[in-house]
N, C-alpha and C. Protein backbone atom coordinates (compact mmCIF):
# COMPACT_ATOMS: atom_id res chain seq x y z
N UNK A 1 58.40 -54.77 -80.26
CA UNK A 1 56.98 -54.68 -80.04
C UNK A 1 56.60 -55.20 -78.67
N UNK A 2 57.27 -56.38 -78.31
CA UNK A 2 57.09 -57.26 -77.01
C UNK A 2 57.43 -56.09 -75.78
N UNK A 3 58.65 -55.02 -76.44
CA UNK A 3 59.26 -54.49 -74.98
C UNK A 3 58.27 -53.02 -74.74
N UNK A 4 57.77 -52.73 -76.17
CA UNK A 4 56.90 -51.21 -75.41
C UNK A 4 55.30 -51.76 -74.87
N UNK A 5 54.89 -53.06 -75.23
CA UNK A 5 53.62 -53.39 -74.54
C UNK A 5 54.33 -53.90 -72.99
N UNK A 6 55.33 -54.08 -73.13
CA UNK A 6 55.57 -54.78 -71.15
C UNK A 6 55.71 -53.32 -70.65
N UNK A 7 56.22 -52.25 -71.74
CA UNK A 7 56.67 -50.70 -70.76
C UNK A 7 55.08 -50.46 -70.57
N UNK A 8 54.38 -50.34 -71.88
CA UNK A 8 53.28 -49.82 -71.69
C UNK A 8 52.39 -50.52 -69.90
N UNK A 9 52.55 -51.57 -70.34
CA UNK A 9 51.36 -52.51 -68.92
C UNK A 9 52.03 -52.04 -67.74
N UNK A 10 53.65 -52.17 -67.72
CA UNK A 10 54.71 -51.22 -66.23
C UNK A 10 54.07 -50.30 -66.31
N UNK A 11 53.81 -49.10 -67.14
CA UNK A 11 53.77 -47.58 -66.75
C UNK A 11 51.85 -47.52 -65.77
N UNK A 12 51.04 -48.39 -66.69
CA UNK A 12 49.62 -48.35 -66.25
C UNK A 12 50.00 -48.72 -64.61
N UNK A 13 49.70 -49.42 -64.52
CA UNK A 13 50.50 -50.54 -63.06
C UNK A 13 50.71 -49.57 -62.42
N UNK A 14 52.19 -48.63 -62.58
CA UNK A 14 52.88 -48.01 -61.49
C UNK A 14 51.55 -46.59 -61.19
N UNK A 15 50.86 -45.89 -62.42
CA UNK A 15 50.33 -44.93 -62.00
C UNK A 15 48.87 -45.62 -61.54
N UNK A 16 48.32 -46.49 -61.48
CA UNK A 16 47.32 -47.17 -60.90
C UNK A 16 47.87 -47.06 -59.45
N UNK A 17 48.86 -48.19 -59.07
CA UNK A 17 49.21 -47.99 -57.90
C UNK A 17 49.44 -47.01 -57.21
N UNK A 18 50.42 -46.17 -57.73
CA UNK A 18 49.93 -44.45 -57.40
C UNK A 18 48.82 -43.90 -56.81
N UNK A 19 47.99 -44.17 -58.00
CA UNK A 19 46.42 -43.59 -57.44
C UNK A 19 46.09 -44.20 -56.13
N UNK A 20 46.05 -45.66 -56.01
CA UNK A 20 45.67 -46.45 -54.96
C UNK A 20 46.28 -46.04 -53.57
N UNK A 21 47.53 -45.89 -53.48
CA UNK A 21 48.70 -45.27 -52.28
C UNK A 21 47.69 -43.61 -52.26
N UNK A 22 47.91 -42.97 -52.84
CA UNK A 22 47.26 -41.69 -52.60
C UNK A 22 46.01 -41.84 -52.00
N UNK A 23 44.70 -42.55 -52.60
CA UNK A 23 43.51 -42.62 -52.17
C UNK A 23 43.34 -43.21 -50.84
N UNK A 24 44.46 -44.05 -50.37
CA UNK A 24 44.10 -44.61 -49.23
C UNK A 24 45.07 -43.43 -48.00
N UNK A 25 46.06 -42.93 -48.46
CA UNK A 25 46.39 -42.00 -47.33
C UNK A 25 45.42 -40.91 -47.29
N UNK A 26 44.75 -40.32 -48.39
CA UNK A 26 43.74 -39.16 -48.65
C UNK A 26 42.40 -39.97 -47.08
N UNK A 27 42.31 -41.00 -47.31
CA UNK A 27 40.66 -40.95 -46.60
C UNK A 27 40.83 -41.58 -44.87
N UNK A 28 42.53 -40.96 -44.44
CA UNK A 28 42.71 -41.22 -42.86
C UNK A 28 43.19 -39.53 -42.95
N UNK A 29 42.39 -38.74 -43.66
CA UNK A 29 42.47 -37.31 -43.10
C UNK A 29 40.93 -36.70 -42.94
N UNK A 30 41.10 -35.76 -42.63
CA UNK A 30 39.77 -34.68 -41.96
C UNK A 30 40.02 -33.95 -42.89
N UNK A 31 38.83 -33.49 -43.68
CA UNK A 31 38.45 -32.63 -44.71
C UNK A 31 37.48 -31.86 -44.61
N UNK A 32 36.35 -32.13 -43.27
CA UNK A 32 35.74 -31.11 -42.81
C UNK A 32 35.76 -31.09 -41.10
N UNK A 33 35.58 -30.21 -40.71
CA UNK A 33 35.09 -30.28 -39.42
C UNK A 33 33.69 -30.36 -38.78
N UNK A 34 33.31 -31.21 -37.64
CA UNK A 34 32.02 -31.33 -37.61
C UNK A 34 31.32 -30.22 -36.65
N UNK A 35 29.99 -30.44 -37.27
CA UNK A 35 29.14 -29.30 -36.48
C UNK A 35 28.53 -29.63 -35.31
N UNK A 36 28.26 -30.78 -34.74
CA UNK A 36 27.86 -31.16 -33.82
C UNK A 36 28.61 -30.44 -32.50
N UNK A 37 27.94 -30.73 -31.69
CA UNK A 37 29.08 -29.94 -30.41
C UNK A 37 29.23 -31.88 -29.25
N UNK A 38 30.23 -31.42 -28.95
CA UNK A 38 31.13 -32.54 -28.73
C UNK A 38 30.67 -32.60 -26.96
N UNK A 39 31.09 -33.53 -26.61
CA UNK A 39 31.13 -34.46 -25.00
C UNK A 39 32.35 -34.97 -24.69
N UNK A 40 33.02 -34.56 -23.41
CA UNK A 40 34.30 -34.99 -23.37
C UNK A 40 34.11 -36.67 -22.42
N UNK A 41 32.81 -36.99 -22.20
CA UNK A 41 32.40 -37.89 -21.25
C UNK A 41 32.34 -38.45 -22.75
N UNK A 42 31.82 -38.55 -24.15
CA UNK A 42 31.77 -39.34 -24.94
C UNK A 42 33.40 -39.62 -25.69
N UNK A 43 34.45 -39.16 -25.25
CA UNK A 43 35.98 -39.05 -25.71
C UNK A 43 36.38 -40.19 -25.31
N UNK A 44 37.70 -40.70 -25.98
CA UNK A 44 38.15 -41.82 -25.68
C UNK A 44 39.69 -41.04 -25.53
N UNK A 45 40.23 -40.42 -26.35
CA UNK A 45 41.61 -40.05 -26.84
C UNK A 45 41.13 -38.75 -27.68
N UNK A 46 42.92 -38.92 -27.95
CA UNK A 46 42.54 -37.87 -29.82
C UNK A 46 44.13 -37.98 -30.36
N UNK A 47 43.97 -36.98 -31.28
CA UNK A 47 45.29 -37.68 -32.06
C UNK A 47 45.08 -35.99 -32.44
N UNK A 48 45.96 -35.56 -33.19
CA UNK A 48 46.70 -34.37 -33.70
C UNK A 48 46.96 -34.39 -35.29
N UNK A 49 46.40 -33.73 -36.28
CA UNK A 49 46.74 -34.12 -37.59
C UNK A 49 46.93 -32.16 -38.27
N UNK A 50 48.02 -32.75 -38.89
CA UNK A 50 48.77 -31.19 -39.33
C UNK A 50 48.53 -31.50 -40.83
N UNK A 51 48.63 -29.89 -41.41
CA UNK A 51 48.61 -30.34 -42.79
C UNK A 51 50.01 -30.57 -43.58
N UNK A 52 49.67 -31.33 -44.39
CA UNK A 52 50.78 -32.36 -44.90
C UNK A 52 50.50 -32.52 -46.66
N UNK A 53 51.31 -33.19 -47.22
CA UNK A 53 50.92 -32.84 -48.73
C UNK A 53 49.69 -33.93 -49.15
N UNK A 54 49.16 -34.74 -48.51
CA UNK A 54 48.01 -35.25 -48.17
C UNK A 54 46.73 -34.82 -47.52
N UNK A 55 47.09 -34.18 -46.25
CA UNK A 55 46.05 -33.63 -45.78
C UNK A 55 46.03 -31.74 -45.37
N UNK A 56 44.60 -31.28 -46.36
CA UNK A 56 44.87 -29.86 -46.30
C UNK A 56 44.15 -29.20 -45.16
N UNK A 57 44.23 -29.71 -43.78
CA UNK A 57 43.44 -29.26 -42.66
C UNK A 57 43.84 -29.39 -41.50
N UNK A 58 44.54 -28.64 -40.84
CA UNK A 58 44.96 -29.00 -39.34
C UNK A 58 43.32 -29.13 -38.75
N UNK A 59 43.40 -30.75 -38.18
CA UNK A 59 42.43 -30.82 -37.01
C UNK A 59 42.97 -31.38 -36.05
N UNK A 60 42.32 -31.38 -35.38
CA UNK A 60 41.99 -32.84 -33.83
C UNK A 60 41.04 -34.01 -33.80
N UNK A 61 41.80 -35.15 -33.86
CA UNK A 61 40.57 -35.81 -34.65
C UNK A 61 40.38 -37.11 -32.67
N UNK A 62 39.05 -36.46 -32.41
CA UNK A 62 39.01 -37.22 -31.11
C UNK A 62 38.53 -38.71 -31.68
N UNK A 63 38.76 -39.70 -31.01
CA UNK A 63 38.28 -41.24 -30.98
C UNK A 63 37.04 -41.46 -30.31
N UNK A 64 35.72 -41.44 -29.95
CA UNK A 64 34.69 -41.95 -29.39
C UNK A 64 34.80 -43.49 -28.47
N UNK A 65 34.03 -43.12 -27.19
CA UNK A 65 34.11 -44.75 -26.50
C UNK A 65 33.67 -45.59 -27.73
N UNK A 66 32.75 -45.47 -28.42
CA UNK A 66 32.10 -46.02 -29.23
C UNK A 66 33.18 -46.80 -30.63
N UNK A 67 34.16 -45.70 -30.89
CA UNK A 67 35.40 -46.64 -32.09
C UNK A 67 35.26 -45.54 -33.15
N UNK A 68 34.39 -44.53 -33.14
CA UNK A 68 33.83 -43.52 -34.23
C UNK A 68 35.37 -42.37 -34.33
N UNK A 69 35.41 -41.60 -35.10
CA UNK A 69 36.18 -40.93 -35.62
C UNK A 69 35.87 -39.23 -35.96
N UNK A 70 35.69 -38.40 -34.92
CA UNK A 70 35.52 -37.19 -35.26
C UNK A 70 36.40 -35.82 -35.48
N UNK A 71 36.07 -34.93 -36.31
CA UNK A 71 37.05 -33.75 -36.73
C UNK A 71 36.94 -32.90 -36.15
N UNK A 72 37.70 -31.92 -35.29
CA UNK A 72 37.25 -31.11 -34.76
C UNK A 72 38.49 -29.46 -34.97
N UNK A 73 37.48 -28.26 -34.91
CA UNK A 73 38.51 -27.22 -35.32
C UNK A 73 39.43 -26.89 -34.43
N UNK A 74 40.90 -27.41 -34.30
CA UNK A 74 41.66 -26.82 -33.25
C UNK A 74 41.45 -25.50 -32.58
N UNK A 75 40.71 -24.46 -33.27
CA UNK A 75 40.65 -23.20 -32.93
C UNK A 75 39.71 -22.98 -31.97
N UNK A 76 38.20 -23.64 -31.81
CA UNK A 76 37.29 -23.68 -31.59
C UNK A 76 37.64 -23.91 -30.11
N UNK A 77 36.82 -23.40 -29.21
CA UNK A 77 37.01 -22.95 -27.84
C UNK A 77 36.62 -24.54 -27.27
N UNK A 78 35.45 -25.05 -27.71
CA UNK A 78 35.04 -26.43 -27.25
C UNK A 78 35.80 -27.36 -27.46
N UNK A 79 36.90 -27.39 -28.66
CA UNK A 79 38.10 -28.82 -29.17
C UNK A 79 39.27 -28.45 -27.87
N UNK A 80 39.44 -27.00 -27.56
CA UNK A 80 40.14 -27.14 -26.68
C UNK A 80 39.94 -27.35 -24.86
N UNK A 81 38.55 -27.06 -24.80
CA UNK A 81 38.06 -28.00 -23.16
C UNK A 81 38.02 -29.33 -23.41
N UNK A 82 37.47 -30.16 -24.74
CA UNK A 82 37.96 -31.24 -24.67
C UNK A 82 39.14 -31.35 -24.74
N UNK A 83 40.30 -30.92 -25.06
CA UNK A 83 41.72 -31.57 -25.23
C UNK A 83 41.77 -31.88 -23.36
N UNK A 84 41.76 -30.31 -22.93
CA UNK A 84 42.10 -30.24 -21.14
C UNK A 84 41.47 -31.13 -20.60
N UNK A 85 39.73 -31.78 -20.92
CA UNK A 85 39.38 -32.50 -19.91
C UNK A 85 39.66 -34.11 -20.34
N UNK A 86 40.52 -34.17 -21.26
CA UNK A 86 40.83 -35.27 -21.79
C UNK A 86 42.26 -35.72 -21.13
N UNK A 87 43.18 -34.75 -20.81
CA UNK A 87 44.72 -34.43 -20.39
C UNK A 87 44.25 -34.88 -18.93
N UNK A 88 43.11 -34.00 -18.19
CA UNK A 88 42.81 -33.87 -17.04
C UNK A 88 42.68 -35.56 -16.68
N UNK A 89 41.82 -36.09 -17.39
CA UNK A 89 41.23 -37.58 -17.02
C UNK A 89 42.64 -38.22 -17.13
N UNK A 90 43.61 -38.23 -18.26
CA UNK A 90 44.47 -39.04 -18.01
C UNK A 90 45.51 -38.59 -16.80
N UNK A 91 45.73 -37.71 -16.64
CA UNK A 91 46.19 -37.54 -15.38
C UNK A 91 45.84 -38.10 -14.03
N UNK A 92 44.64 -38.37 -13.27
CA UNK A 92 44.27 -38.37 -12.76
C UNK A 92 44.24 -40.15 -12.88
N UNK A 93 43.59 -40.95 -14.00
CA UNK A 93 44.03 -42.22 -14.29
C UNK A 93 45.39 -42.56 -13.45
N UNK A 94 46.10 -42.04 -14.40
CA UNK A 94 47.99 -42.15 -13.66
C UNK A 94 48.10 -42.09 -12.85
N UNK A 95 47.80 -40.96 -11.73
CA UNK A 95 47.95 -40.80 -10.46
C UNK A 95 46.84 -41.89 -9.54
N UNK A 96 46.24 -42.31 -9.92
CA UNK A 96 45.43 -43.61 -9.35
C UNK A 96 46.08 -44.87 -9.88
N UNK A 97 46.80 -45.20 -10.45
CA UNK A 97 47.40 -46.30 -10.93
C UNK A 97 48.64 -46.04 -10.70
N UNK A 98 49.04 -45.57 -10.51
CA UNK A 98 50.95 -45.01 -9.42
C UNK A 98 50.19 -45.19 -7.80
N UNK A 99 48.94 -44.64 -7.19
CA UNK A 99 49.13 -45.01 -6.10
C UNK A 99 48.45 -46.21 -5.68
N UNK A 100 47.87 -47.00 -6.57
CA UNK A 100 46.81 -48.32 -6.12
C UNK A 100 48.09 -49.74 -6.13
N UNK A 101 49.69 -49.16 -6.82
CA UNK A 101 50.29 -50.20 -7.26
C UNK A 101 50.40 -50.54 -8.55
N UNK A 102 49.71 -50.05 -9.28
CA UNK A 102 49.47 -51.00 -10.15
C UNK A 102 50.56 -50.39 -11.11
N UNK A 103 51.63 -51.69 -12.05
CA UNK A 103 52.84 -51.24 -12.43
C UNK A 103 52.40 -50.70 -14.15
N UNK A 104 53.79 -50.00 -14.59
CA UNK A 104 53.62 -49.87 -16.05
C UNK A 104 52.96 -50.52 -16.95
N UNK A 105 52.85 -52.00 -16.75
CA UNK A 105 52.71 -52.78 -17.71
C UNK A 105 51.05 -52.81 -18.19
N UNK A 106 49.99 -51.94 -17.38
CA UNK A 106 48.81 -51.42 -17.48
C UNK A 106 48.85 -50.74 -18.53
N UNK A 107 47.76 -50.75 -19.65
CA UNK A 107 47.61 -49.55 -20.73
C UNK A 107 46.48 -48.97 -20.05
N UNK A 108 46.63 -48.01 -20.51
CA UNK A 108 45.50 -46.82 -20.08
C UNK A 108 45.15 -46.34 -21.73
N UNK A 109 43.80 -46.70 -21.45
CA UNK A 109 42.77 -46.10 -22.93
C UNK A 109 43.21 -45.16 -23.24
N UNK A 110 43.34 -43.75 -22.33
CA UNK A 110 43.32 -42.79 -23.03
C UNK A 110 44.65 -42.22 -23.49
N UNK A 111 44.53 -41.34 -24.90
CA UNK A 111 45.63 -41.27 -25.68
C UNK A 111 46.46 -39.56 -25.44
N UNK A 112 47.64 -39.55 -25.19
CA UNK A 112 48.12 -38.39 -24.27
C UNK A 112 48.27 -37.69 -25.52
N UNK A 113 48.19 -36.33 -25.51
CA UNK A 113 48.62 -35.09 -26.31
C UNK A 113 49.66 -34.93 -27.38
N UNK A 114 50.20 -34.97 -28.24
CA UNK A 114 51.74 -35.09 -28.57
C UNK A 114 51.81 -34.01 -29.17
C-alpha cells in the first residue's frame, strides 16, 4: 500500500514537472508576429528562432534599446532591412573599434546574425 502511494506521488511530480519544463520553454517563443512596423534606430540586436518541437514559428525576434522583445515575419520585406541595417551598424562599429585601437576585449551591443 506504502509502495503504490510513493509510485502514485513519483508519477504526479514527474508529469507536473513536465508540464512546468514545457511551459517555461513554450513562453521564450514567438507565436505571433507583430503588426506594428519596426525602426532599425529602435534595434538593439536580434536573434533567429526556427521551428522546433516547442516553437511552431520561424521568426526574428529583434531586442529593443529599451530590453523589450519583438516578433517579426522573416519573410516580410521590413524584418529584412532591419536585419541589413542592423549587420550594417555592426560592421561599421568593428571597423571603428579595429581602427581607434581599441582591443577585443570591448563588447559591442549589437548581436551578429547566426
Amino acid at each position: 500500500m506504502a509502495s503504490t502511494r510513493f509510485f502514485a506521488v513519483a508519477l504526479l511530480v514527474t508529469f507536473m514537472l513536465n508540464a512546468f519544463l514545457l511551459q517555461t520553454e513554450s513562453a521564450s517563443c514567438c507565436l505571433s508576429y507583430t503588426k506594428r512596423k519596426l525602426h532599425c534606430k529602435r534595434m538593439d540586436g536580434h536573434t533567429i528562432q526556427t521551428m522546433t518541437d516547442f516553437c511552431d514559428l520561424n521568426a526574428i525576434i529583434f531586442q529593443t534599446k529599451s530590453g523589450r522583445f519583438v516578433c517579426a515575419d522573416p519573410a516580410k520585406d521590413d524584418t529584412k532591412r532591419i536585419i541589413k541595417c542592423l549587420t550594417e551598424r555592426t560592421k561599421i562599429l568593428e571597423n571603428s573599434t579595429e581602427s581607434s585601437g581599441i582591443t577585443n576585449g570591448t563588447r559591442i551591443l549589437l548581436k551578429k546574425a547566426y
